[in-house]
Protein backbone atom coordinates (compact mmCIF):
# COMPACT_ATOMS: atom_id res chain seq x y z
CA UNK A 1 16.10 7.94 -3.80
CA UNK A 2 15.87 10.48 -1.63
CA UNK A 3 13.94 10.48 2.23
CA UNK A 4 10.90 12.89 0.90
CA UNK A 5 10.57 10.95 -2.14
CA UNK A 6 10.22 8.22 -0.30
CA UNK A 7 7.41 9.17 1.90
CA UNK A 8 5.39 10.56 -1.67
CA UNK A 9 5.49 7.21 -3.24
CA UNK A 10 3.97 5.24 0.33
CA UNK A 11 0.89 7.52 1.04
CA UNK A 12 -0.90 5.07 3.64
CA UNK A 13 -1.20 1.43 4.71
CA UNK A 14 -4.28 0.30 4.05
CA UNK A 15 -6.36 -1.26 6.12
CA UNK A 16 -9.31 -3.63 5.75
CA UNK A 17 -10.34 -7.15 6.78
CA UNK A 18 -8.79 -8.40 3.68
CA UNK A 19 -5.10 -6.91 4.53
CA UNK A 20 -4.96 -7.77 8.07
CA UNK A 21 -5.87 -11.22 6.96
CA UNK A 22 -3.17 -11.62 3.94
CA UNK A 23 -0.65 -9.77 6.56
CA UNK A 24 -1.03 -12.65 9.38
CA UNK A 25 -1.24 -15.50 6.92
CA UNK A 26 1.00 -14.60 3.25
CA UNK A 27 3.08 -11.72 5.18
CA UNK A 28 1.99 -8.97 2.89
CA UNK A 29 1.38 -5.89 3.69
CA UNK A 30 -1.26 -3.58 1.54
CA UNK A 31 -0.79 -0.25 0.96
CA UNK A 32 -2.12 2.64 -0.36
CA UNK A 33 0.80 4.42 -3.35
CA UNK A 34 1.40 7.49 -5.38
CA UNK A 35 -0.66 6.93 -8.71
CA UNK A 36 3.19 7.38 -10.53
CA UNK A 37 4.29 4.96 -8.42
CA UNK A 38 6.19 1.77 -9.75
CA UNK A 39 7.38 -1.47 -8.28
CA UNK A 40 10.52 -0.72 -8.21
CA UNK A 41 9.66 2.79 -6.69
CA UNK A 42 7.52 1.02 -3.91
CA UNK A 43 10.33 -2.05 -2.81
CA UNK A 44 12.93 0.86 -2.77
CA UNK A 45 10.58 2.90 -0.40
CA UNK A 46 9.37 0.29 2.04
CA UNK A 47 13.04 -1.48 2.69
CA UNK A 48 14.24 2.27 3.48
CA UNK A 49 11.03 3.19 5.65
CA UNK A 50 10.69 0.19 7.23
CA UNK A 51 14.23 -1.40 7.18
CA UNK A 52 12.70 -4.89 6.14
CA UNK A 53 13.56 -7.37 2.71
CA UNK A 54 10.59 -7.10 0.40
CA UNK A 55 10.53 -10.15 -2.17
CA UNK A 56 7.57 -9.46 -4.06
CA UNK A 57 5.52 -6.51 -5.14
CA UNK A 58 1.85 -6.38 -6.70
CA UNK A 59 0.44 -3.26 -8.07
CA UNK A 60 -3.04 -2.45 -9.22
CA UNK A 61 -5.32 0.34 -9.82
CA UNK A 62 -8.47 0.67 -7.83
CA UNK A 63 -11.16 2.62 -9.91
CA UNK A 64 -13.50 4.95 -8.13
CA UNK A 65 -17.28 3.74 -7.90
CA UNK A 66 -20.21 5.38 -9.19
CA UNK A 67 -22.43 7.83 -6.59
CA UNK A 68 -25.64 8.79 -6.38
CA UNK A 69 -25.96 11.81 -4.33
CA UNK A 70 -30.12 12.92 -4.50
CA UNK A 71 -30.28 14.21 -8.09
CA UNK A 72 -26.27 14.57 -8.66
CA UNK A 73 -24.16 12.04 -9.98
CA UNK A 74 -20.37 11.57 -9.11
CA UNK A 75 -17.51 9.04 -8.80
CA UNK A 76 -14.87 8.65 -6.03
CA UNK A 77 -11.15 9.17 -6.89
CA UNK A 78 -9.19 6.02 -8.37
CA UNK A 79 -6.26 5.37 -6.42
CA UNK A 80 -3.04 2.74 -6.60
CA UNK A 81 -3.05 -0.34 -4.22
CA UNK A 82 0.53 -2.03 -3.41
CA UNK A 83 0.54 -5.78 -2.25
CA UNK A 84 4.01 -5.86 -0.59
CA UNK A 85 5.69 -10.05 0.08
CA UNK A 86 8.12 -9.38 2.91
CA UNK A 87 11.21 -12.20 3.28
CA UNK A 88 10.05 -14.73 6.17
CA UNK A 89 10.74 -13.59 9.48
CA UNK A 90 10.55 -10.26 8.76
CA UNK A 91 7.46 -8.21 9.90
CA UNK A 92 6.12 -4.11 10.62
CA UNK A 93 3.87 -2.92 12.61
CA UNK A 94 1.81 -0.69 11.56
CA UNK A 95 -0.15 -0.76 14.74
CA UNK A 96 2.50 1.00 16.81
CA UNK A 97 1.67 -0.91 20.34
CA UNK A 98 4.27 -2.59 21.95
């Protein structure tokens, strides 16, 4: 696969309480993927990026909520969510400090 591939399938960690709690205790890291994106797409794409061993990887769909705005109704986008298991030892930092 080729570099600018790569970067379209990982579009951004994603960060919550949730992720930086499975990321210091199961070693996953979440992030946020292309909605065409596959497993195998995603392991290919984070062991090039990040030059780590991914073991496992968990996909799902987040669907957008409903909104209110005043009188107008809408819904947020629905976006792909990937749960990546990195081999022990192994680690990245997403928070770019030293």
């Amino acid at each position: 696969m080729d570099i600018n591939n790569l970067s379209k399938v990982i579009l951004m960690p994603h960060v919550s309480e949730k992720s930086v709690m499975i990321a210091d205790n199961v070693r996953q890291q979440t992030f946020k993927v292309a909605s065409n994106a596959t497993k195998s797409d995603v392991k290919e794409a984070i062991e090039k990026l990040f030059d780590v061993e991914v073991v496992n990887v968990n996909i799902l769909t987040v669907t957008g909520k409903q909104k209110v705005f005043g009188r107008t109704k809408g819904k947020r986008k629905n976006y792909k969510k990937a749960y990546v298991t990195l081999k022990e030892g192994q680690d990245i930092d997403l928070g770019g400090a030293s």
